[in-house]
N, C-alpha and C. Protein backbone atom coordinates (compact mmCIF):
# COMPACT_ATOMS: atom_id res chain seq x y z
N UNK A 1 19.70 106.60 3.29
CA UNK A 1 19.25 105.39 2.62
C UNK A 1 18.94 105.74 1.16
N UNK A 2 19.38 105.02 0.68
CA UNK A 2 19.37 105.14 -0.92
C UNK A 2 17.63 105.07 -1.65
N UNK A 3 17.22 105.66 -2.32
CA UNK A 3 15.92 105.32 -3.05
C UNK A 3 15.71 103.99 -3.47
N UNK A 4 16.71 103.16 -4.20
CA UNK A 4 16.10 101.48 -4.12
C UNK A 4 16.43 101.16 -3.19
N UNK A 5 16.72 101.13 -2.17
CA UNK A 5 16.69 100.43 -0.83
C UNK A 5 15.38 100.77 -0.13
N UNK A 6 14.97 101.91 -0.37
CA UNK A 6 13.47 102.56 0.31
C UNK A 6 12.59 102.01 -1.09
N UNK A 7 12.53 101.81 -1.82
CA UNK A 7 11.94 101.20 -2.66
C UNK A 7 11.74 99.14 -2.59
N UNK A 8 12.85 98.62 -2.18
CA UNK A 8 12.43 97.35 -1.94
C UNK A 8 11.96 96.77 -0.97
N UNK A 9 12.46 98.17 0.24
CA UNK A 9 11.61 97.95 1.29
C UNK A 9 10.09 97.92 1.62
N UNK A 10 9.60 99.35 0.97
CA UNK A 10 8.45 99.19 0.31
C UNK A 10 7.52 97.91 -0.31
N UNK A 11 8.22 97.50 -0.83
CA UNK A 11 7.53 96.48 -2.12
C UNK A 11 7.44 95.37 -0.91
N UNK A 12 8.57 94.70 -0.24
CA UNK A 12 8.70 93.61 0.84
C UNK A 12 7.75 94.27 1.88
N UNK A 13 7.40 95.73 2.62
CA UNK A 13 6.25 95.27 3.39
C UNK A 13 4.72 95.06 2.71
N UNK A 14 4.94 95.61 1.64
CA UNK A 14 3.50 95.58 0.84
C UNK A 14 3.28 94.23 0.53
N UNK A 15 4.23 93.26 -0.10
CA UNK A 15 3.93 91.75 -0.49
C UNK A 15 3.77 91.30 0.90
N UNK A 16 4.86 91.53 2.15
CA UNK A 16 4.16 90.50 3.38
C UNK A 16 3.02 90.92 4.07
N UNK A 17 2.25 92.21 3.75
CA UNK A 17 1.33 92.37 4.36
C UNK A 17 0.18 91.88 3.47
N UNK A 18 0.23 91.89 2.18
CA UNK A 18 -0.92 91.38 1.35
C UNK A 18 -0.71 89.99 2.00
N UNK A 19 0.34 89.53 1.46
CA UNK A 19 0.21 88.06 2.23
C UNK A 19 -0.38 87.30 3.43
N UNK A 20 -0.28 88.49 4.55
CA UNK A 20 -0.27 88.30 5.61
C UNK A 20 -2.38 88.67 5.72
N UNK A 21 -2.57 89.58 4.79
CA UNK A 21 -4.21 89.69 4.98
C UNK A 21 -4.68 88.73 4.40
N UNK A 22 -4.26 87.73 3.16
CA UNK A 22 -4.80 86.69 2.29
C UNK A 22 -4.60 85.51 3.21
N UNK A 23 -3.76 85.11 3.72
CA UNK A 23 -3.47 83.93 4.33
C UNK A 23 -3.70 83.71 5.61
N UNK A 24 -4.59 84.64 6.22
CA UNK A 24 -5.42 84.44 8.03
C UNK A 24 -6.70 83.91 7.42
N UNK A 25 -7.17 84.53 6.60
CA UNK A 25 -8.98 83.97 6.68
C UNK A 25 -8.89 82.75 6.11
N UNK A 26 -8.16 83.00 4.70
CA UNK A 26 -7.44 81.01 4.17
C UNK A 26 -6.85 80.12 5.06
N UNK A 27 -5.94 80.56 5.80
CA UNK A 27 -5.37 79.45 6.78
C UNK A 27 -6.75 79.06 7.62
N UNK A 28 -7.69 79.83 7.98
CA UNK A 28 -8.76 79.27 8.76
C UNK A 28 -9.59 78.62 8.61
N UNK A 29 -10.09 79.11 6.60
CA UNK A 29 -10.94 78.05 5.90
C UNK A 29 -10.29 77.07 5.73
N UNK A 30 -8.82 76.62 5.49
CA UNK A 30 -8.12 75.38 5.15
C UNK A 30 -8.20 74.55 6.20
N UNK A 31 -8.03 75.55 7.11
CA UNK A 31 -7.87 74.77 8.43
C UNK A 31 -9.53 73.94 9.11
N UNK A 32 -10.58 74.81 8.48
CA UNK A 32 -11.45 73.88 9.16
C UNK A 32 -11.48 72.82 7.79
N UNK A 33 -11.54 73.05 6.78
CA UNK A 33 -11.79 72.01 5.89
C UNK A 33 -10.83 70.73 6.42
N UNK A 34 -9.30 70.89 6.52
CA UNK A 34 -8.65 69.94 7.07
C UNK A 34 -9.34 68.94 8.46
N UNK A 35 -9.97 69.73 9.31
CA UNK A 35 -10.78 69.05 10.48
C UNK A 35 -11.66 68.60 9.98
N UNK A 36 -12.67 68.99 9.27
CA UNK A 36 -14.28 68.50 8.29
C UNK A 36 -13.45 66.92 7.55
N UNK A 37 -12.17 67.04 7.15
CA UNK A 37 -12.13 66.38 6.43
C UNK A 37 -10.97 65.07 6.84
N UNK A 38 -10.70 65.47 8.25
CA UNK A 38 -10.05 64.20 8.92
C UNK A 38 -8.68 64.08 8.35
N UNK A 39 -7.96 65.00 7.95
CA UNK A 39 -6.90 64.60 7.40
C UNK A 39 -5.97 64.73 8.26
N UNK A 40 -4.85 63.71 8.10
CA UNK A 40 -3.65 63.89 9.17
C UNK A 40 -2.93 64.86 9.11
N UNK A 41 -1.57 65.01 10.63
CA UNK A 41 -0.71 66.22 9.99
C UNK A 41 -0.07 66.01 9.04
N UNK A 42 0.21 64.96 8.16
CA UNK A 42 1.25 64.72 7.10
C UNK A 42 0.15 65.75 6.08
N UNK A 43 -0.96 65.51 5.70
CA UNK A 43 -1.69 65.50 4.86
C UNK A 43 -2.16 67.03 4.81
N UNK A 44 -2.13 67.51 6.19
CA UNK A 44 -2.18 68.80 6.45
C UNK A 44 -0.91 69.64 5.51
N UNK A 45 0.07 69.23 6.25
CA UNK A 45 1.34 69.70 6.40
C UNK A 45 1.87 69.83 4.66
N UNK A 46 1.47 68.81 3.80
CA UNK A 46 1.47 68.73 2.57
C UNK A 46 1.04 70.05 1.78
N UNK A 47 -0.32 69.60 2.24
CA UNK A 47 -1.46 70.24 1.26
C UNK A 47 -1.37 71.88 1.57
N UNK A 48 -1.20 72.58 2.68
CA UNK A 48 -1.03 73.41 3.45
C UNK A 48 0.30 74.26 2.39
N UNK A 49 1.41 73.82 2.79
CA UNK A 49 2.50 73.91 2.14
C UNK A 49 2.41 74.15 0.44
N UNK A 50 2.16 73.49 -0.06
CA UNK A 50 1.91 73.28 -1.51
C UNK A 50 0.97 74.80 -1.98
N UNK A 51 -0.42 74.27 -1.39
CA UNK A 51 -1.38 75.68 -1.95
C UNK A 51 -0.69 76.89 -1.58
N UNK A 52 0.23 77.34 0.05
CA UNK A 52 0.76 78.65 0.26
C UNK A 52 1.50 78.81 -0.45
N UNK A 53 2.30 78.10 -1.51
CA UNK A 53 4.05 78.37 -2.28
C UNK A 53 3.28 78.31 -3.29
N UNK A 54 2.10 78.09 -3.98
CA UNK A 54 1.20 78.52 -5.00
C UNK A 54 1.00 79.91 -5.16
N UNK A 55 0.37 80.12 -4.34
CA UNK A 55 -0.14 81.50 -4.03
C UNK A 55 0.72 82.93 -3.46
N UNK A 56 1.57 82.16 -2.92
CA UNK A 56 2.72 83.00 -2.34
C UNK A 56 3.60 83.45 -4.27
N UNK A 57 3.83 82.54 -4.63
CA UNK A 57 4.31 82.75 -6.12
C UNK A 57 3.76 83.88 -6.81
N UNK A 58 2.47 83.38 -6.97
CA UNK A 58 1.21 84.00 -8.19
C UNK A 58 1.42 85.61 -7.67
N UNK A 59 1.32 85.85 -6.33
CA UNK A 59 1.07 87.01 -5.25
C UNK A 59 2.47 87.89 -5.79
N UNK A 60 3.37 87.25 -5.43
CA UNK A 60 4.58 88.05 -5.47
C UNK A 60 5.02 88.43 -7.49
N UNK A 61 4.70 87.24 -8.21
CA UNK A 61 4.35 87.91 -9.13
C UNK A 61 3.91 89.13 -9.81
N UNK A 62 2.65 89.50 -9.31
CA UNK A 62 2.17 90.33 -9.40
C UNK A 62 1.88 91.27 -9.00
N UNK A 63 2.45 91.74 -7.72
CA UNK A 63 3.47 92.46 -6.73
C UNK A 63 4.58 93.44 -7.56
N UNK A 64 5.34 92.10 -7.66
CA UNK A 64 6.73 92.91 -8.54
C UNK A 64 6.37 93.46 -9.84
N UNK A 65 5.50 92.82 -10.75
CA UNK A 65 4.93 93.59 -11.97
C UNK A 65 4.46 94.64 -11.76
N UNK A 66 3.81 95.05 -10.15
CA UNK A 66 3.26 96.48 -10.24
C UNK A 66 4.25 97.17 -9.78
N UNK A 67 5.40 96.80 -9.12
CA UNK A 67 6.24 97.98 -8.62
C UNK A 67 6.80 98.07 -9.65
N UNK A 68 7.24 96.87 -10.67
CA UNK A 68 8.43 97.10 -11.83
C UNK A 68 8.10 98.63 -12.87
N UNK A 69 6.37 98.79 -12.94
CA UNK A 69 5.58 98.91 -13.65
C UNK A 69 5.66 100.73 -13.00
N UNK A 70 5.55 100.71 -11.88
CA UNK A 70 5.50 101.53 -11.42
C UNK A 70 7.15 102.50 -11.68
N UNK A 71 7.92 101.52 -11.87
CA UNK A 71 9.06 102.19 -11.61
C UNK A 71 9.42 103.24 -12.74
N UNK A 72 9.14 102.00 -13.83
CA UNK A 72 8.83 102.24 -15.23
C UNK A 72 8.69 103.72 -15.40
N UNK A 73 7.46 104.00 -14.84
CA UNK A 73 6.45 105.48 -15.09
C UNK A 73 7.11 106.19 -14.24
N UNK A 74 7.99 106.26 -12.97
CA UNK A 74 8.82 107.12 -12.49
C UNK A 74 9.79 107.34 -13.61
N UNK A 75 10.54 106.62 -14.10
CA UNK A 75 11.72 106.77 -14.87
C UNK A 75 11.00 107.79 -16.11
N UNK A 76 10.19 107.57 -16.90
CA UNK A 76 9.79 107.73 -18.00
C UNK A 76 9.31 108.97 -17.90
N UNK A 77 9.03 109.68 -16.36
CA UNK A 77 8.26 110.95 -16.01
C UNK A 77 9.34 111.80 -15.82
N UNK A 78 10.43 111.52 -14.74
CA UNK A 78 11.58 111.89 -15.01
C UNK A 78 12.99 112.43 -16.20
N UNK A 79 12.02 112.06 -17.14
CA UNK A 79 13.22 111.98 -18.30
C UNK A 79 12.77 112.95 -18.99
């Protein structure tokens, strides 16, 4: 296996596992706020959707800036 292939693999379990630790305790606070707050599944299903592709964005953002960043300082150490 090639080094960027072990490298994006890397980066993809590190973003779905951050993801995956940020978005259990949030899905649970959203989720009771959604019950506290009577909203339907449309309204769920909306709002739900919307804030995760927010955050899922911002996340992976700044994800890839640290591996890019990282790569950076491999190359630059290397040379």
């Amino acid at each position: 296996m090639t080094n960027d292939k072990r490298n994006a693999i890397k980066e993809a379990l590190v973003d779905t596992s951050i993801g995956t630790c940020i978005s259990i305790p949030l899905n649970f606070f959203l989720a009771s706020m959604a019950i506290t707050l009577a909203w339907s599944a449309t309204e769920i299903t909306f709002y739900f959707t919307a804030f995760f592709f927010v955050l899922a964005v911002i996340r992976k953002v700044y994800i890839r800036l640290h591996f890019a960043r990282k790569q950076s300082d491999e190359i630059k150490n290397n040379t």
